[in-house]
Protein backbone atom coordinates (compact mmCIF):
# COMPACT_ATOMS: atom_id res chain seq x y z
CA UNK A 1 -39.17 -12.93 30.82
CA UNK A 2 -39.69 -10.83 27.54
CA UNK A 3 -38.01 -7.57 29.56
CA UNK A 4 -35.15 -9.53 30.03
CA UNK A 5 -34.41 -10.83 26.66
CA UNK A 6 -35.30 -8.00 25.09
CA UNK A 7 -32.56 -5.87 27.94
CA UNK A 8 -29.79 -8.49 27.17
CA UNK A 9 -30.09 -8.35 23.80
CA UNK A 10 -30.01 -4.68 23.92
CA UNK A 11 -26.86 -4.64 25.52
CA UNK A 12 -24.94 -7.37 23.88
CA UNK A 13 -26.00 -5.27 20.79
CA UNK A 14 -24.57 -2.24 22.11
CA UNK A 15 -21.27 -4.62 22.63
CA UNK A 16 -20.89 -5.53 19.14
CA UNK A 17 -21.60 -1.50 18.66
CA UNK A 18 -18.41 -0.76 21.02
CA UNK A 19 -16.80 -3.22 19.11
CA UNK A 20 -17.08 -2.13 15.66
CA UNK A 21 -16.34 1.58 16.64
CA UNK A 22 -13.18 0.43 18.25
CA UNK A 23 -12.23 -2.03 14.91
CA UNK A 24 -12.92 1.31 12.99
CA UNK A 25 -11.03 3.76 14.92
CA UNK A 26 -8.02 1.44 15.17
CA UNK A 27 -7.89 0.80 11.50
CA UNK A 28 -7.97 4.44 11.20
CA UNK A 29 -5.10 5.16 13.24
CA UNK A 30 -3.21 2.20 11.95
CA UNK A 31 -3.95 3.69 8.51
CA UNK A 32 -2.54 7.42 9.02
CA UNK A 33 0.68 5.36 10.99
CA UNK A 34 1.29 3.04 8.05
CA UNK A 35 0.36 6.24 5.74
CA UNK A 36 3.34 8.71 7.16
CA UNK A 37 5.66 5.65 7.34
CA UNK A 38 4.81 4.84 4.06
CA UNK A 39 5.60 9.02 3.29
CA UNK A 40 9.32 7.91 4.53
CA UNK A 41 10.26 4.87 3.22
CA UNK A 42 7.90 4.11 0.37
CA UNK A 43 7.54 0.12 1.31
CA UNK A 44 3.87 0.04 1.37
CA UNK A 45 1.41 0.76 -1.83
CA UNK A 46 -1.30 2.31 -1.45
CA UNK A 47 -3.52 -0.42 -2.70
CA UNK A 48 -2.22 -2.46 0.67
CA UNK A 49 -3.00 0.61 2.50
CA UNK A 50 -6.57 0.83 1.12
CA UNK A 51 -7.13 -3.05 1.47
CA UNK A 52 -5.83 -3.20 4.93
CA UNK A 53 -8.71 -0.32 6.14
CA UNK A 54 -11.14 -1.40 3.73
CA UNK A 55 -11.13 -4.75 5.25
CA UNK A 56 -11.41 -3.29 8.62
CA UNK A 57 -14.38 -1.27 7.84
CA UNK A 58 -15.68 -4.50 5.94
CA UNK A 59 -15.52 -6.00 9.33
CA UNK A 60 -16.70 -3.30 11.11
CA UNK A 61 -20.12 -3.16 8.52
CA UNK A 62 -21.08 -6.80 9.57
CA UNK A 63 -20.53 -6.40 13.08
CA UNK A 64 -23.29 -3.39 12.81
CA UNK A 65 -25.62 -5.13 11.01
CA UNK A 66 -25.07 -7.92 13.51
CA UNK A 67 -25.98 -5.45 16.30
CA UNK A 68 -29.03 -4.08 13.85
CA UNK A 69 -30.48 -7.52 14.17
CA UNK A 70 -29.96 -8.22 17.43
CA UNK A 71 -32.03 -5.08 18.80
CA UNK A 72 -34.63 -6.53 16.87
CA UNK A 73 -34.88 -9.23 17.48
CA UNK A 74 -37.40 -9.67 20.65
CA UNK A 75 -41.24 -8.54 20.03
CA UNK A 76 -40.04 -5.57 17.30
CA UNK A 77 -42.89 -3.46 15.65
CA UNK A 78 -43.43 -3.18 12.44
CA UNK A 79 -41.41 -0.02 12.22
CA UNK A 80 -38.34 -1.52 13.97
CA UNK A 81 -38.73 -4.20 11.19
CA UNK A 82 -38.97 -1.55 8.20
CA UNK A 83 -35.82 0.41 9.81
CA UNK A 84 -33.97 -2.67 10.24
CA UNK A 85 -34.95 -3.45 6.33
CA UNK A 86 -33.19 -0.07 5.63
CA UNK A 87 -30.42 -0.46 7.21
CA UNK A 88 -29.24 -3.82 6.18
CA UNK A 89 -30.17 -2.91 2.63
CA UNK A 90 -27.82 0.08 3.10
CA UNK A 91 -24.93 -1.86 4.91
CA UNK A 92 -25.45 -5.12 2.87
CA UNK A 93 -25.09 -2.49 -0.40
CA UNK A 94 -21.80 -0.71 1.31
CA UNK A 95 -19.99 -4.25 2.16
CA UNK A 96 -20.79 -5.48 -1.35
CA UNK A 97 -19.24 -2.54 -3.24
CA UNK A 98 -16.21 -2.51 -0.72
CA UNK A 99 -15.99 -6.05 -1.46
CA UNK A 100 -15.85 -5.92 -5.16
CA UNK A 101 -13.69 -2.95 -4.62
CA UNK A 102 -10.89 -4.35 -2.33
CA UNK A 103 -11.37 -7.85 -4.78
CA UNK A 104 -10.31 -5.53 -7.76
CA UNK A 105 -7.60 -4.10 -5.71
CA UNK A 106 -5.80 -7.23 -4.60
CA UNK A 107 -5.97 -8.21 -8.23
């Protein structure tokens, strides 16, 4: 019963994985579009530009820490627990700054 937890919560984690990449590399092409439109016709500030990928990747950093957790989360060791420390100290860190940073943009 374990085995099977612990394999569907692998792959649902993987999911979310899949799912962040693709939120990333979409904002990132949307970006460079908007960016050599912008090149043309001047319409969109930068700060938009910046807020509209930074809240992507703001996304993208919660939906990774989501997956983080969920590999986990059945019967992890005590080094899957000190990695998983790591890394949500790191991403919690990364979506806080972007945070404050895309606040003091939109202001």
């Amino acid at each position: 019963m374990e085995e099977i937890a612990k394999q569907i919560t692998i792959n649902v984690s993987h999911a979310v994985e899949i799912l962040a990449a693709l939120i990333t590399g979409i904002a990132v092409l949307q970006t460079i579009y908007t960016y050599i439109v912008q090149l043309k016709s001047s319409k969109i500030s930068k700060e938009d530009l910046r807020l509209q990928f930074g809240n992507s990747v703001a996304v993208s950093l919660e939906l990774l820490l989501g997956a983080d957790v969920l590999a986990t989360a059945v019967a992890p060791s005590w080094s899957d627990i000190g990695k998983l420390a790591a890394i949500a100290a790191i991403r919690t860190a990364l979506n806080y700054f972007l945070g404050r940073e895309l606040k003091n943009v939109s202001e």
